[in-house]
C-alpha atoms as a PDB file:
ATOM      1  CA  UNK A   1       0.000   0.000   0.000  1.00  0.00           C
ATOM      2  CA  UNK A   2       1.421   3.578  -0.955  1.00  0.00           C
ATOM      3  CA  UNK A   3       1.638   6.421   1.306  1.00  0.00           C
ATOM      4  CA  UNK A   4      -0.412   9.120   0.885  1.00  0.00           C
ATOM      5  CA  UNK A   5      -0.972  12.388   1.344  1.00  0.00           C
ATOM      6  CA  UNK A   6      -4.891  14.074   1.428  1.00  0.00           C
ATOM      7  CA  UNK A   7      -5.369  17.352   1.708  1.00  0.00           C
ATOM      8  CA  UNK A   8      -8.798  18.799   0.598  1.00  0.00           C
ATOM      9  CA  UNK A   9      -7.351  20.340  -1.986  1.00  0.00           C
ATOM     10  CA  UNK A  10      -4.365  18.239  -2.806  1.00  0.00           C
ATOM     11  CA  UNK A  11      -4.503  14.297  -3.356  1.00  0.00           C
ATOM     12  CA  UNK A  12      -0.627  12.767  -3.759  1.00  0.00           C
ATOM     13  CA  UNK A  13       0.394   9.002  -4.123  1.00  0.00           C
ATOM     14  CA  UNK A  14       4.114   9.514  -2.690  1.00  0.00           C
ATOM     15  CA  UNK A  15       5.170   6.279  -4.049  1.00  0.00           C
ATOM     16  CA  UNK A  16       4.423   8.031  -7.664  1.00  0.00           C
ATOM     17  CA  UNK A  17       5.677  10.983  -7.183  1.00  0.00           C
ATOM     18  CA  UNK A  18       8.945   9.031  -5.550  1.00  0.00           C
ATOM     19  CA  UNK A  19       8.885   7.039  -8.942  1.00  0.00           C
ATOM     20  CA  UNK A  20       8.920   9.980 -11.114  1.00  0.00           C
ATOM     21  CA  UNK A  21      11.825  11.716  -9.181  1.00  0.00           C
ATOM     22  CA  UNK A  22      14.001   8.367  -9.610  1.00  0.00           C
ATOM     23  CA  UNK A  23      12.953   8.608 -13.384  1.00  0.00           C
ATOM     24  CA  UNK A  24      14.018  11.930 -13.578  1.00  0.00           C
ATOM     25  CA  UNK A  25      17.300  11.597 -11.719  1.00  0.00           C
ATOM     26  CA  UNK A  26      18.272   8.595 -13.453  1.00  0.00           C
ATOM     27  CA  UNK A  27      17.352  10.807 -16.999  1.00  0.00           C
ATOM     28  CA  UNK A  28      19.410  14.069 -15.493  1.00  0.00           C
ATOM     29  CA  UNK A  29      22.182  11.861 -14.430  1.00  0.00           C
ATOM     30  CA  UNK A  30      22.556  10.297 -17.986  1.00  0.00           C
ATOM     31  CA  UNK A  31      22.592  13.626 -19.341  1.00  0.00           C
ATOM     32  CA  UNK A  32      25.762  14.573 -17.381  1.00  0.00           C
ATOM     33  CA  UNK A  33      28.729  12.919 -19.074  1.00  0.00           C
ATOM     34  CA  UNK A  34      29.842  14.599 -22.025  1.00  0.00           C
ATOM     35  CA  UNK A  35      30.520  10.968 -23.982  1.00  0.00           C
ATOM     36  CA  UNK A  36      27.044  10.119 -23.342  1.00  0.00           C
ATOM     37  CA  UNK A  37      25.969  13.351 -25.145  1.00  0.00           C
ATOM     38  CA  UNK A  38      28.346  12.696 -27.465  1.00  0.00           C
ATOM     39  CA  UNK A  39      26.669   8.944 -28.324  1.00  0.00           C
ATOM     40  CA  UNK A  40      23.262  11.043 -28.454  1.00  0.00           C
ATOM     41  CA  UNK A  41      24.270  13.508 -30.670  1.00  0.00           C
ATOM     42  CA  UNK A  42      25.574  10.235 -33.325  1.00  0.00           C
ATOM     43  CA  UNK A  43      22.051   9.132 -33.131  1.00  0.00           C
ATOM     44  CA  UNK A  44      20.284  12.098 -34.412  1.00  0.00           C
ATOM     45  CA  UNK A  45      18.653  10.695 -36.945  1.00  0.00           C
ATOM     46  CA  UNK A  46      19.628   7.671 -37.898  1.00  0.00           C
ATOM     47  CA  UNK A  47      19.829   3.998 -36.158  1.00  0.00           C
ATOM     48  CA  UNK A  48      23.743   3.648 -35.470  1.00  0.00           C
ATOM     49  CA  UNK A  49      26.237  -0.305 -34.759  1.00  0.00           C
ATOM     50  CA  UNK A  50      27.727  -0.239 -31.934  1.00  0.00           C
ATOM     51  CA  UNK A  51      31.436  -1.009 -33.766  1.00  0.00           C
ATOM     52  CA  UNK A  52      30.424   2.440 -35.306  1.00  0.00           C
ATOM     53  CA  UNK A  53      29.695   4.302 -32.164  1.00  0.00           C
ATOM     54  CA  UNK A  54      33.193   2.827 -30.632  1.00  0.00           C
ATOM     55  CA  UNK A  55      35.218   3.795 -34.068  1.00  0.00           C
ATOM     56  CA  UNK A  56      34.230   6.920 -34.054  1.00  0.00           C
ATOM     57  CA  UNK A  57      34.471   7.868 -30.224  1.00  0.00           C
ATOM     58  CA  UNK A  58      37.521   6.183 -29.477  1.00  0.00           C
ATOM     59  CA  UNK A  59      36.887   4.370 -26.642  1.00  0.00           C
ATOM     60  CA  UNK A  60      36.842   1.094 -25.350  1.00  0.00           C
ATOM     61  CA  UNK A  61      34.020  -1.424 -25.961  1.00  0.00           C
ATOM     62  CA  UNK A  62      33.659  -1.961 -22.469  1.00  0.00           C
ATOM     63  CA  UNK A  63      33.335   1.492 -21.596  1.00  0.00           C
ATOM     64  CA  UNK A  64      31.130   1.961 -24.621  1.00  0.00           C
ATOM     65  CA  UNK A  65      28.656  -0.602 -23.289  1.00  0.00           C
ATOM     66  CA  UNK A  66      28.450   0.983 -19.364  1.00  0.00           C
ATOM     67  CA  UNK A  67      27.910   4.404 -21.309  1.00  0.00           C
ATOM     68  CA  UNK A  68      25.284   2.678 -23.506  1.00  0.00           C
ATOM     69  CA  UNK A  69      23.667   0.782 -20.577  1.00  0.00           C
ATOM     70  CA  UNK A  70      22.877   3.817 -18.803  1.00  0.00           C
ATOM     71  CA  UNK A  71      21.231   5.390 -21.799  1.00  0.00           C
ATOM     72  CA  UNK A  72      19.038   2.202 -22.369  1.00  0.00           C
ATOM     73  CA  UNK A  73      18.027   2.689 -18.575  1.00  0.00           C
ATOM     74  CA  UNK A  74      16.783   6.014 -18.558  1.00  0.00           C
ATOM     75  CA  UNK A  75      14.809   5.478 -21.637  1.00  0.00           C
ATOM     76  CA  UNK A  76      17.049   8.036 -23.951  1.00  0.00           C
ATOM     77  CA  UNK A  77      17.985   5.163 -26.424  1.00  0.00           C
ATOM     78  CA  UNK A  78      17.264   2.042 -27.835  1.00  0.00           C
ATOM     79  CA  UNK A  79      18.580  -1.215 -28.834  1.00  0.00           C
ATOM     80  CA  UNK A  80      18.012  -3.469 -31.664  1.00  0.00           C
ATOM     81  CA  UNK A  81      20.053  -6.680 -32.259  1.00  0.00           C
ATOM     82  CA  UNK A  82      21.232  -7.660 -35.968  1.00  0.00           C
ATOM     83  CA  UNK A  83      22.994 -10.873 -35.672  1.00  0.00           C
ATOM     84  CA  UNK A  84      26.197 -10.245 -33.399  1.00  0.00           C
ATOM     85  CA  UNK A  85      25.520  -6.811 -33.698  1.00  0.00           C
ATOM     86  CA  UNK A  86      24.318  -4.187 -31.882  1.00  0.00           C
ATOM     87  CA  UNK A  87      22.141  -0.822 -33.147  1.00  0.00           C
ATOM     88  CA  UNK A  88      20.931   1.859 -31.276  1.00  0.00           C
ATOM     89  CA  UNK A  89      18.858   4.560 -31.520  1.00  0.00           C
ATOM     90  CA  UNK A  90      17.027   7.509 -30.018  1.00  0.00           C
ATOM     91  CA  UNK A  91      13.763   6.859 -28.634  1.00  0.00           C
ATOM     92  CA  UNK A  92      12.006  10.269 -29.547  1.00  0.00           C
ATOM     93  CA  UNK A  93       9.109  10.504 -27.256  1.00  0.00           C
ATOM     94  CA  UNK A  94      11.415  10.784 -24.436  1.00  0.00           C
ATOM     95  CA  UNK A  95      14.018  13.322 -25.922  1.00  0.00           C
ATOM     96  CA  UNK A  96      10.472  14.979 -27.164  1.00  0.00           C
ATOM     97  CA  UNK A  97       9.221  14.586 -23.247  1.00  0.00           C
ATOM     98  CA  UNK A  98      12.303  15.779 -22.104  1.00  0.00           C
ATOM     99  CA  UNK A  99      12.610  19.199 -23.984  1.00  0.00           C
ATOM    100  CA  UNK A 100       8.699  19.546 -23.258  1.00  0.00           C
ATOM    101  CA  UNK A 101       9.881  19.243 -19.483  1.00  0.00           C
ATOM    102  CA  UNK A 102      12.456  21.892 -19.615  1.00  0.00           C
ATOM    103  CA  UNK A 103      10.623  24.242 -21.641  1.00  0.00           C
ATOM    104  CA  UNK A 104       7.686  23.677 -18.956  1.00  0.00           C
ATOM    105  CA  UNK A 105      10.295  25.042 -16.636  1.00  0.00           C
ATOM    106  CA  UNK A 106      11.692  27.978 -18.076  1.00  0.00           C
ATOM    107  CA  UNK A 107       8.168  29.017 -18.594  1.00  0.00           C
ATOM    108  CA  UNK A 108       6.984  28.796 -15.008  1.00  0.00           C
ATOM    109  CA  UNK A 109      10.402  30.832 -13.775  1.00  0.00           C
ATOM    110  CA  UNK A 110       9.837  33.516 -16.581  1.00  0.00           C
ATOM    111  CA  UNK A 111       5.623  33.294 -15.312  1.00  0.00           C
ATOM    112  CA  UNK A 112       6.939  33.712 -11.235  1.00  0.00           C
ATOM    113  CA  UNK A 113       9.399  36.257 -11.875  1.00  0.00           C
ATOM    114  CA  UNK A 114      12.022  37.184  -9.481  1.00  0.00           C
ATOM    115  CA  UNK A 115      11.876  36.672  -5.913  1.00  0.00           C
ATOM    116  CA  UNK A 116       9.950  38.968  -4.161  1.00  0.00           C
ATOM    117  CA  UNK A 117      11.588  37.854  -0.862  1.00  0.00           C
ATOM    118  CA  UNK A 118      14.563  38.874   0.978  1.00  0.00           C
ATOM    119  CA  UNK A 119      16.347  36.367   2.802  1.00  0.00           C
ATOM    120  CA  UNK A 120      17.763  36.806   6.820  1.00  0.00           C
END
């Protein structure tokens, strides 16, 4: 059984809203190595094989496959077997989702404005 919070105004299942902020994290934390962006970028477009990913970054399979791993976890790319090989690609209702999340953002802090409040 969740816990929840009931207000007469607000309803909240915490175990969702504890879901989406692992989602989230696990998406932001992705986000925050520069070869991971890297891979991204190479799949704009276009399905990619893995031996092409690791040619053209430079880097060791094994590495390649942790970096890839956490992409395929928080839902930024997917992965399609061809034989022995490997091809991945974007999965564009979450890159779409994600933009749509940060552009929600910037609009709320441009709606709120700056701080009205002074701090100490």
């Amino acid at each position: 059984m969740a816990l929840t919070y009931q207000h007469p105004l607000i309803y909240c299942d915490m175990a969702m809203v504890q879901q989406r902020l692992d989602e989230a994290v696990s998406l932001y934390r992705a986000l925050g190595d520069e070869t991971r962006l890297r891979i991204l970028r190479m799949l704009v477009g276009s399905e990619v094989c893995v031996c092409d990913l690791a040619r053209e970054l430079g880097i060791a399979q094994p590495l390649l496959s942790h970096h890839l791993k956490t992409l395929r976890e928080a839902g930024l790319v997917r992965a399609r077997r061809d034989g022995r090989w490997m091809h991945y690609s974007l999965d564009p209702e979450v890159v779409e989702g994600l933009g749509g999340a940060l552009s929600k953002l910037a609009a709320d802090h441009r709606e709120r404005g700056a701080p009205t409040r002074k701090c100490c």
